[in-house]
C-alpha atoms as a PDB file:
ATOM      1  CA  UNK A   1     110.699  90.759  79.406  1.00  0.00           C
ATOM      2  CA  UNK A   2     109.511  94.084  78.325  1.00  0.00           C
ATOM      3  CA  UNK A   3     105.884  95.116  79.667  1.00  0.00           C
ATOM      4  CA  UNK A   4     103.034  95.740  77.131  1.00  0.00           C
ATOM      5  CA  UNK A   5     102.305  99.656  76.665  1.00  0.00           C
ATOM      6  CA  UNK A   6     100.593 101.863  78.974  1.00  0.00           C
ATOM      7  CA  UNK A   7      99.926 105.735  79.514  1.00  0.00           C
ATOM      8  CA  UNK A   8     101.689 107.106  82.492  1.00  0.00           C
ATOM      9  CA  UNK A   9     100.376 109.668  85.192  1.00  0.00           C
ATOM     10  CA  UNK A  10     101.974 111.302  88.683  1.00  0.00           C
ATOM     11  CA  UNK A  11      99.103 113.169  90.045  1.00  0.00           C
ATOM     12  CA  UNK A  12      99.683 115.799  92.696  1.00  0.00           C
ATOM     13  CA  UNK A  13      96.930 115.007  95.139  1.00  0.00           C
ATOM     14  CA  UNK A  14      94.359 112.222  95.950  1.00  0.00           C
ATOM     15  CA  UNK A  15      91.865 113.366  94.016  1.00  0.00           C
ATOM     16  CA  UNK A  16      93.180 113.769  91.300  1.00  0.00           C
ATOM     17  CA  UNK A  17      94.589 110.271  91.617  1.00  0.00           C
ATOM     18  CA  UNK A  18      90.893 108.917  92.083  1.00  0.00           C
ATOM     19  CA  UNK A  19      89.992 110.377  89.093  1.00  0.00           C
ATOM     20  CA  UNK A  20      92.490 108.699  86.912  1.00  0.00           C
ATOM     21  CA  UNK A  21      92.098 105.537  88.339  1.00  0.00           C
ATOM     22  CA  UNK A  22      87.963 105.898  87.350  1.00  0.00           C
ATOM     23  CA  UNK A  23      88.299 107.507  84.059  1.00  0.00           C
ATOM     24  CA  UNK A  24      89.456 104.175  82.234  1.00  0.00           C
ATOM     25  CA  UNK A  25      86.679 101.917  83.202  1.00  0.00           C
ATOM     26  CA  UNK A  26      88.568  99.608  85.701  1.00  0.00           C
ATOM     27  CA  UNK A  27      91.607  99.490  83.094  1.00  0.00           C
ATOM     28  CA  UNK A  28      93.753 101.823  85.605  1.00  0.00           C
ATOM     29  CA  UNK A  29      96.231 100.311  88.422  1.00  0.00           C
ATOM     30  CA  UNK A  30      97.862 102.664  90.596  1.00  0.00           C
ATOM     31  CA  UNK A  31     101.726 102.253  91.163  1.00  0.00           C
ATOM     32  CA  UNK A  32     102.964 102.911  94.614  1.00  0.00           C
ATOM     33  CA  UNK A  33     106.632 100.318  94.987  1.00  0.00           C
ATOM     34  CA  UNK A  34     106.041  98.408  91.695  1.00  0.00           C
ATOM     35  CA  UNK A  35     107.509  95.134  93.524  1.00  0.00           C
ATOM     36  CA  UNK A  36     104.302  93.106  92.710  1.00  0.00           C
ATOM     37  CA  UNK A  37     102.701  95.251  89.898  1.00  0.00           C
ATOM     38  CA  UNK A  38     105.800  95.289  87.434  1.00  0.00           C
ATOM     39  CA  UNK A  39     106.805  91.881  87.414  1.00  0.00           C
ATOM     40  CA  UNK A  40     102.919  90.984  86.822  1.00  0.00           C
ATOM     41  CA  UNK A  41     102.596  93.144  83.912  1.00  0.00           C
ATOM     42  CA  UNK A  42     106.015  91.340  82.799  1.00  0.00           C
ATOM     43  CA  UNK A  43     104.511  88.204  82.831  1.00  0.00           C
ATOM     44  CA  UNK A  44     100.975  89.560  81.098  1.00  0.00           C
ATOM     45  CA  UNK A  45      99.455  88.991  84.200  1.00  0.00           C
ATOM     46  CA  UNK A  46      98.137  92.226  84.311  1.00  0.00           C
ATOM     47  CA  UNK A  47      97.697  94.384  81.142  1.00  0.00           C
ATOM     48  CA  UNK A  48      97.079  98.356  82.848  1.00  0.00           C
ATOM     49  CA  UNK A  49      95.932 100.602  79.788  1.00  0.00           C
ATOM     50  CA  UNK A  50      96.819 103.421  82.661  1.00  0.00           C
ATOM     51  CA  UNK A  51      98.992 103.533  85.670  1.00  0.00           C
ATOM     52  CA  UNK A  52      98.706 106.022  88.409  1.00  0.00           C
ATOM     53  CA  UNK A  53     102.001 106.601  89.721  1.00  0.00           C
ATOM     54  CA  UNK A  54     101.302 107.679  93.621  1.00  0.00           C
ATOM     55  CA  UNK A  55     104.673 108.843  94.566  1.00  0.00           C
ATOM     56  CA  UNK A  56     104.030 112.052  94.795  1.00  0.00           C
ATOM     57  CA  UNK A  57     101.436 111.887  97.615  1.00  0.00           C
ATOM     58  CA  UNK A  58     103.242 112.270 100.844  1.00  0.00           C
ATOM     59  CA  UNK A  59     100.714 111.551 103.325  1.00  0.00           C
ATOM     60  CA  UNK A  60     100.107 108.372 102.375  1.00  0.00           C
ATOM     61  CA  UNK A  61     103.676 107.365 103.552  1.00  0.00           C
ATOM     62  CA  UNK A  62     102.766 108.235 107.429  1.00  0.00           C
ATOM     63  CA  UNK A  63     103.001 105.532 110.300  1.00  0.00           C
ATOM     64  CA  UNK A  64     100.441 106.549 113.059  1.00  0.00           C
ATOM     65  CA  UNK A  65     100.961 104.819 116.602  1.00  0.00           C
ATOM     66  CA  UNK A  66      98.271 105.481 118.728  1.00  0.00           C
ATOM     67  CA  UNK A  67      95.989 104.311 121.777  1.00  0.00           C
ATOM     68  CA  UNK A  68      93.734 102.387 119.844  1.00  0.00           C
ATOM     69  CA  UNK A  69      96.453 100.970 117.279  1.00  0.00           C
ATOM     70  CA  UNK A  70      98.668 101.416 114.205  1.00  0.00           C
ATOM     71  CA  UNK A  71      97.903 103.395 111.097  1.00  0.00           C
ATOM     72  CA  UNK A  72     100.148 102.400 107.836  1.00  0.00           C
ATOM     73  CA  UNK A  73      99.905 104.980 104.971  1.00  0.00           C
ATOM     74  CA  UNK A  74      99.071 102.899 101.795  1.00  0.00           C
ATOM     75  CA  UNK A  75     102.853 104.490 100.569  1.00  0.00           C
ATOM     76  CA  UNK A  76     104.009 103.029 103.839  1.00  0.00           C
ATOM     77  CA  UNK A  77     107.357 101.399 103.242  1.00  0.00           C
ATOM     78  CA  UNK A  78     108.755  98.092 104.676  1.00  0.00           C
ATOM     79  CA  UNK A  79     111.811  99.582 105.253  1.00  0.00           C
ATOM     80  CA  UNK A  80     109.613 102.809 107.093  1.00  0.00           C
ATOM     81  CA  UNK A  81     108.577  99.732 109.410  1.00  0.00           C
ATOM     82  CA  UNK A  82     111.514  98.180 110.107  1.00  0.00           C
ATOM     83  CA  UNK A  83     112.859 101.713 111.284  1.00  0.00           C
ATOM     84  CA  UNK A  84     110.437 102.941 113.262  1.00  0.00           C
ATOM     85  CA  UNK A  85     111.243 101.870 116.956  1.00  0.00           C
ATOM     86  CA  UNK A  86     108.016 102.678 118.338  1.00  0.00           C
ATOM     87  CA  UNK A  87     106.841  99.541 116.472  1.00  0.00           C
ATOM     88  CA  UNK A  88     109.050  97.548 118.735  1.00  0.00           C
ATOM     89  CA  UNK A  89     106.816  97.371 121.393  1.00  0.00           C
ATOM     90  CA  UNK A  90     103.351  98.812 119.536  1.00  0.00           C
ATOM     91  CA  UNK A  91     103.304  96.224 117.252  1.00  0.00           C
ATOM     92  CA  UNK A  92     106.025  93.440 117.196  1.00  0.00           C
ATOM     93  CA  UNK A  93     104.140  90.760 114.988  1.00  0.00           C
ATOM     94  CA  UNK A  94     103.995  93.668 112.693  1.00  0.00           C
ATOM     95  CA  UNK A  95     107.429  94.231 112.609  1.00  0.00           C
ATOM     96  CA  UNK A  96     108.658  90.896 113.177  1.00  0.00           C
ATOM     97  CA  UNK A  97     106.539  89.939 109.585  1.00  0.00           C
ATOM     98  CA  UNK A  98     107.897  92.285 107.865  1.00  0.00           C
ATOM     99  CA  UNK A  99     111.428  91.490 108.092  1.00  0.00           C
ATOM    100  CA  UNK A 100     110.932  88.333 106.735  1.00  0.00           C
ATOM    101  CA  UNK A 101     109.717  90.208 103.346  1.00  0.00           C
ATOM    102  CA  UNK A 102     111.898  89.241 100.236  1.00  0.00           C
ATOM    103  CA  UNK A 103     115.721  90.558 100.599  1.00  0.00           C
ATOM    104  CA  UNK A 104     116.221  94.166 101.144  1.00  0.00           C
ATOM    105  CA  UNK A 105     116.145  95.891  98.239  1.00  0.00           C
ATOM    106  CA  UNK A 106     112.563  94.813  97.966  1.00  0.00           C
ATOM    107  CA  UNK A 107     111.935  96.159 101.920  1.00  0.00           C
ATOM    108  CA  UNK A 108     113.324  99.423  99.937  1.00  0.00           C
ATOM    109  CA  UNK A 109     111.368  99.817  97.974  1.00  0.00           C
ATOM    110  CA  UNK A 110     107.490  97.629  98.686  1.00  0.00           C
ATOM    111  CA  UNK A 111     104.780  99.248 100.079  1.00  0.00           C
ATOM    112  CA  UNK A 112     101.959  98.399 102.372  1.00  0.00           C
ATOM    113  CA  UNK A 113      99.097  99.104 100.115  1.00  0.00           C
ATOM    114  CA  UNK A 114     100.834  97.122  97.237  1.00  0.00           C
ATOM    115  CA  UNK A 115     100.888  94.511  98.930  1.00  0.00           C
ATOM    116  CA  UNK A 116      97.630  94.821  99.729  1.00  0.00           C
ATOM    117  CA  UNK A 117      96.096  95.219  96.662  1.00  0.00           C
ATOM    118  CA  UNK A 118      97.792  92.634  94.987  1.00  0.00           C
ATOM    119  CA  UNK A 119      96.821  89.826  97.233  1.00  0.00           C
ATOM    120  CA  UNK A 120     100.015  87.705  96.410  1.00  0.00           C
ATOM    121  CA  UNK A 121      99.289  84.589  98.430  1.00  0.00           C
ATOM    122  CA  UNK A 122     103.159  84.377  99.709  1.00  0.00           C
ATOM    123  CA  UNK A 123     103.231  87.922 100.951  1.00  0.00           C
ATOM    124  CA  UNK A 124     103.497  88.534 104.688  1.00  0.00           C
ATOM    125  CA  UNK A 125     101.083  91.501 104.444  1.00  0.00           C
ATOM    126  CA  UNK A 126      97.940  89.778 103.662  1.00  0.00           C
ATOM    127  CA  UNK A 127      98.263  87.330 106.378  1.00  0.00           C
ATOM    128  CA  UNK A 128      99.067  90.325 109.356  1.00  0.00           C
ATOM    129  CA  UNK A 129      95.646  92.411 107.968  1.00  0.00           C
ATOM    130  CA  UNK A 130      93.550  88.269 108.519  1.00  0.00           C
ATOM    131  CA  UNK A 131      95.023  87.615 111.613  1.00  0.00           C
ATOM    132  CA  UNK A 132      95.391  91.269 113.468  1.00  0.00           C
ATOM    133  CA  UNK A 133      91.690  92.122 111.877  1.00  0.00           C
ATOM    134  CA  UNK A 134      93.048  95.132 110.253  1.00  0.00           C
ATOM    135  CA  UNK A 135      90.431  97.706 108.720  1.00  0.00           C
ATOM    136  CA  UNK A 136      91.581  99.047 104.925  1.00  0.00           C
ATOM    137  CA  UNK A 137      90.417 102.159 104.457  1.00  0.00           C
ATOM    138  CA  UNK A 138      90.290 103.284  99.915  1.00  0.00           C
ATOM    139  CA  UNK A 139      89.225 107.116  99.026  1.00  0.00           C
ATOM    140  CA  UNK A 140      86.240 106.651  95.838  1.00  0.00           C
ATOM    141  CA  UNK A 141      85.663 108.928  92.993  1.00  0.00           C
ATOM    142  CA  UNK A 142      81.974 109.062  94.261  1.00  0.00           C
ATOM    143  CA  UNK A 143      80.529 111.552  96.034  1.00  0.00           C
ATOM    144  CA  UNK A 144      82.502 113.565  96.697  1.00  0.00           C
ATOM    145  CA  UNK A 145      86.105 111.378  97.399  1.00  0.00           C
ATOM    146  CA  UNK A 146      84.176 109.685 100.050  1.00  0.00           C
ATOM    147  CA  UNK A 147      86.020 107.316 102.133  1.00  0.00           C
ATOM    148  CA  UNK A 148      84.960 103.528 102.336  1.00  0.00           C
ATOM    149  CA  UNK A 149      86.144 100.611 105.320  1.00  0.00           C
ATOM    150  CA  UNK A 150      86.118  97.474 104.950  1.00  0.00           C
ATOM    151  CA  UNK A 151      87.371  94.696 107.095  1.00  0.00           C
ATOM    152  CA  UNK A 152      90.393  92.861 105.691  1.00  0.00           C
ATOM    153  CA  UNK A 153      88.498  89.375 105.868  1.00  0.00           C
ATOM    154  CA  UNK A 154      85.639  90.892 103.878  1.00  0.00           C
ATOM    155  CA  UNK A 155      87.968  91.947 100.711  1.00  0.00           C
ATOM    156  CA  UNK A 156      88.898  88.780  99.783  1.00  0.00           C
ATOM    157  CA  UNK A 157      88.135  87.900  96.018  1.00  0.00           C
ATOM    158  CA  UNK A 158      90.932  85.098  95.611  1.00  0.00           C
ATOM    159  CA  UNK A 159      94.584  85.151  94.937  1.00  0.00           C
ATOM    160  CA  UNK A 160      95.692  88.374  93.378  1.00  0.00           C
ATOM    161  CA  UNK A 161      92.293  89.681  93.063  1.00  0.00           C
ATOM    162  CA  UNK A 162      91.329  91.198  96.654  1.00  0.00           C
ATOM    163  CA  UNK A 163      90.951  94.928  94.534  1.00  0.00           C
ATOM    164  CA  UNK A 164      88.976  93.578  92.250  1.00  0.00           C
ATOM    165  CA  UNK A 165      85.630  93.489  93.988  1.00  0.00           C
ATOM    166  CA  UNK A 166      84.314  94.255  97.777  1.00  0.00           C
ATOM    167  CA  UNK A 167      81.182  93.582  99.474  1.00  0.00           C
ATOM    168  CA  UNK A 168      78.506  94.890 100.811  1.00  0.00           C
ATOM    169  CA  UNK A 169      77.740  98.941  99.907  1.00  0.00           C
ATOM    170  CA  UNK A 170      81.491  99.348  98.299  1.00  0.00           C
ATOM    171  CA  UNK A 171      80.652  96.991  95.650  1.00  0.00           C
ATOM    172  CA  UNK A 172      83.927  98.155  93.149  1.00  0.00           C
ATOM    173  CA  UNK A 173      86.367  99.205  93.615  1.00  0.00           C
ATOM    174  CA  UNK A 174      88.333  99.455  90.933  1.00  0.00           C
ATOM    175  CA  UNK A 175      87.808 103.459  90.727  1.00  0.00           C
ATOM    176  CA  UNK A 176      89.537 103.702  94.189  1.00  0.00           C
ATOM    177  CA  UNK A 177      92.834 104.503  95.708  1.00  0.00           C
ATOM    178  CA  UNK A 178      93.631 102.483  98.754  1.00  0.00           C
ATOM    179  CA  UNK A 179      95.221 105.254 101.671  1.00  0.00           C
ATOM    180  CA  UNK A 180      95.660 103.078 104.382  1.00  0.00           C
ATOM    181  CA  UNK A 181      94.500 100.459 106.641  1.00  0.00           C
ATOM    182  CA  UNK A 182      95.114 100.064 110.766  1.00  0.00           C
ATOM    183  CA  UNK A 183      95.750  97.109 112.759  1.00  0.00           C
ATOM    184  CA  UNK A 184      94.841  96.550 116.806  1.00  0.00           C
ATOM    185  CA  UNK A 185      98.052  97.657 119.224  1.00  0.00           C
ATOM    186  CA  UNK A 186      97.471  94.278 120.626  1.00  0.00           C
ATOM    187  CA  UNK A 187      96.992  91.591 117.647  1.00  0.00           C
ATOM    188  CA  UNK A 188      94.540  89.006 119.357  1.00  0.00           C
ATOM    189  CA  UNK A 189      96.089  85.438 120.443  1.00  0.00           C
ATOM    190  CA  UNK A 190      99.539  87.337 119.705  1.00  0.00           C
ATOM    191  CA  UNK A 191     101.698  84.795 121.898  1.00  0.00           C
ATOM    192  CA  UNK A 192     100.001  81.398 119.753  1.00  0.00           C
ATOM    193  CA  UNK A 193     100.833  83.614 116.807  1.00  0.00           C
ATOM    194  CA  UNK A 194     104.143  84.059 117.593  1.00  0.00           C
ATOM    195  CA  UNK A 195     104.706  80.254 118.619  1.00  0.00           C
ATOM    196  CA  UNK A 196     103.512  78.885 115.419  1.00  0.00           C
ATOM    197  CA  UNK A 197     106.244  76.742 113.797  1.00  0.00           C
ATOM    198  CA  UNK A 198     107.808  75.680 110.943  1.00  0.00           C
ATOM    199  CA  UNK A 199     106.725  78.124 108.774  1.00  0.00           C
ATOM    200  CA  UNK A 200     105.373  77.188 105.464  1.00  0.00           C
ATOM    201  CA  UNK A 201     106.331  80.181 103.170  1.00  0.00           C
ATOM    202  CA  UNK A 202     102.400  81.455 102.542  1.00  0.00           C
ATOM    203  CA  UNK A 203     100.875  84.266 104.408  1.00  0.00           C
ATOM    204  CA  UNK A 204      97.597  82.502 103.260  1.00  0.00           C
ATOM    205  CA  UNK A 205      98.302  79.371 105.161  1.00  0.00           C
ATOM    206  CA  UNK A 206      99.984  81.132 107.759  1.00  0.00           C
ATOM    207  CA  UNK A 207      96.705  82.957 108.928  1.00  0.00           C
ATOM    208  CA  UNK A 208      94.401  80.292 108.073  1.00  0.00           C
ATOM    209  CA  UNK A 209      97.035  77.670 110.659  1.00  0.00           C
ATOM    210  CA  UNK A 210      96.823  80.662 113.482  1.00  0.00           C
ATOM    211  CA  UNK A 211      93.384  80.787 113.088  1.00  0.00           C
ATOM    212  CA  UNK A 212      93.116  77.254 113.637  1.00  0.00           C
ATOM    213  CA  UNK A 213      95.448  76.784 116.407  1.00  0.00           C
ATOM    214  CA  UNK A 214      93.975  79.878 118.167  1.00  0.00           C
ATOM    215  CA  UNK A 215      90.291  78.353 117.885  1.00  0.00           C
ATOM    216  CA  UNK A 216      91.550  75.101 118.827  1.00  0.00           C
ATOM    217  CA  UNK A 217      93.203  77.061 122.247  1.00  0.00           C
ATOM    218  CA  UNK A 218      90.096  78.514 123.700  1.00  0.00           C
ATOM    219  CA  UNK A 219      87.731  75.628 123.345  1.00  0.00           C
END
């Protein structure tokens, strides 16, 4: 199916990505892997008047291991994850979730902040930022490119909406570009996680059953 018509743009830096993205009154949607955007706009689920192609910002494709956790650029890659060893002992959940992601051509070419953004309930993304507690960080066209944080359990608008409105102070943000988000080194209840079978093919009920299993552990 052919997608309806759009204006294209590649910015060079963040900014001026941010600035596109706010300069067509929430109409915008940045493109970073197109695995969840393109077949959406196929199927008139989404109707961009602008996208924001991303893949010329380089940064955002960096994997940070560190003391105090993991950092995923929003570019981030699922193949990037799957071949970065230091993951195999920083963050195995993370790892271990991701290979279960589509077949590999989509692991070639889906990003973390895609993912993300899109909220599709049977994505294995969603359910690792609910259960690990991860903190998504989005750069705003206000002042100044500030950078906003939110929790990933306070994003939540529904199924295939979680960009579509925040809470608190970051009320919209459908002017921003998400960069990034980081997860704890050690996911909480990781070994109950990890135990947690058959699984039932949605990230959504995936968390919300660890969750569940984990309170139902420590009482």
């Amino acid at each position: 199916m052919k997608l309806p018509p759009f204006e294209y743009a590649c910015p060079a830096t963040l900014n001026e990505a941010v600035a596109l993205l706010a300069s067509h009154g929430g109409e915008a949607k940045a493109l970073a892997g197109g695995q969840s955007l393109m077949p959406m706009m196929a199927f008139r689920m989404a109707r961009p008047t602008l996208l924001v192609d991303l893949r010329k910002l380089k940064d955002l494709r960096q994997i940070k291991v560190g003391a105090d956790g993991v950092r995923l650029g929003a570019l981030a890659r699922w193949r990037d994850i799957l071949d970065d060893k230091r993951l195999d002992t920083a963050h195995p959940l993370l790892k271990d979730a991701v290979s279960h992601v589509a077949h590999y051509q989509i692991r070639n070419r889906g990003t973390v902040g895609g993912s993300i953004a899109h909220a599709d309930p049977a994505a294995e993304m969603p359910g690792i930022c609910q259960t690990c507690e991860a903190v998504i960080t989005a750069v705003g066209n206000d002042r100044a490119g500030a950078t906003h944080a939110v929790l990933a359990a306070d994003m939540g608008a529904g199924e295939l909406q979680v960009m579509a409105q925040a809470v608190g102070k970051c009320c919209a943000w459908l002017d921003r570009c998400l960069v990034g988000l980081a997860v704890d080194r050690e996911p909480r209840d990781l070994p109950l996680a990890h135990t947690l079978s058959p699984r039932p093919g949605c990230a959504a009920d995936e968390s919300a059953r660890s969750v569940s299993t984990c309170s139902s552990a420590r009482r």
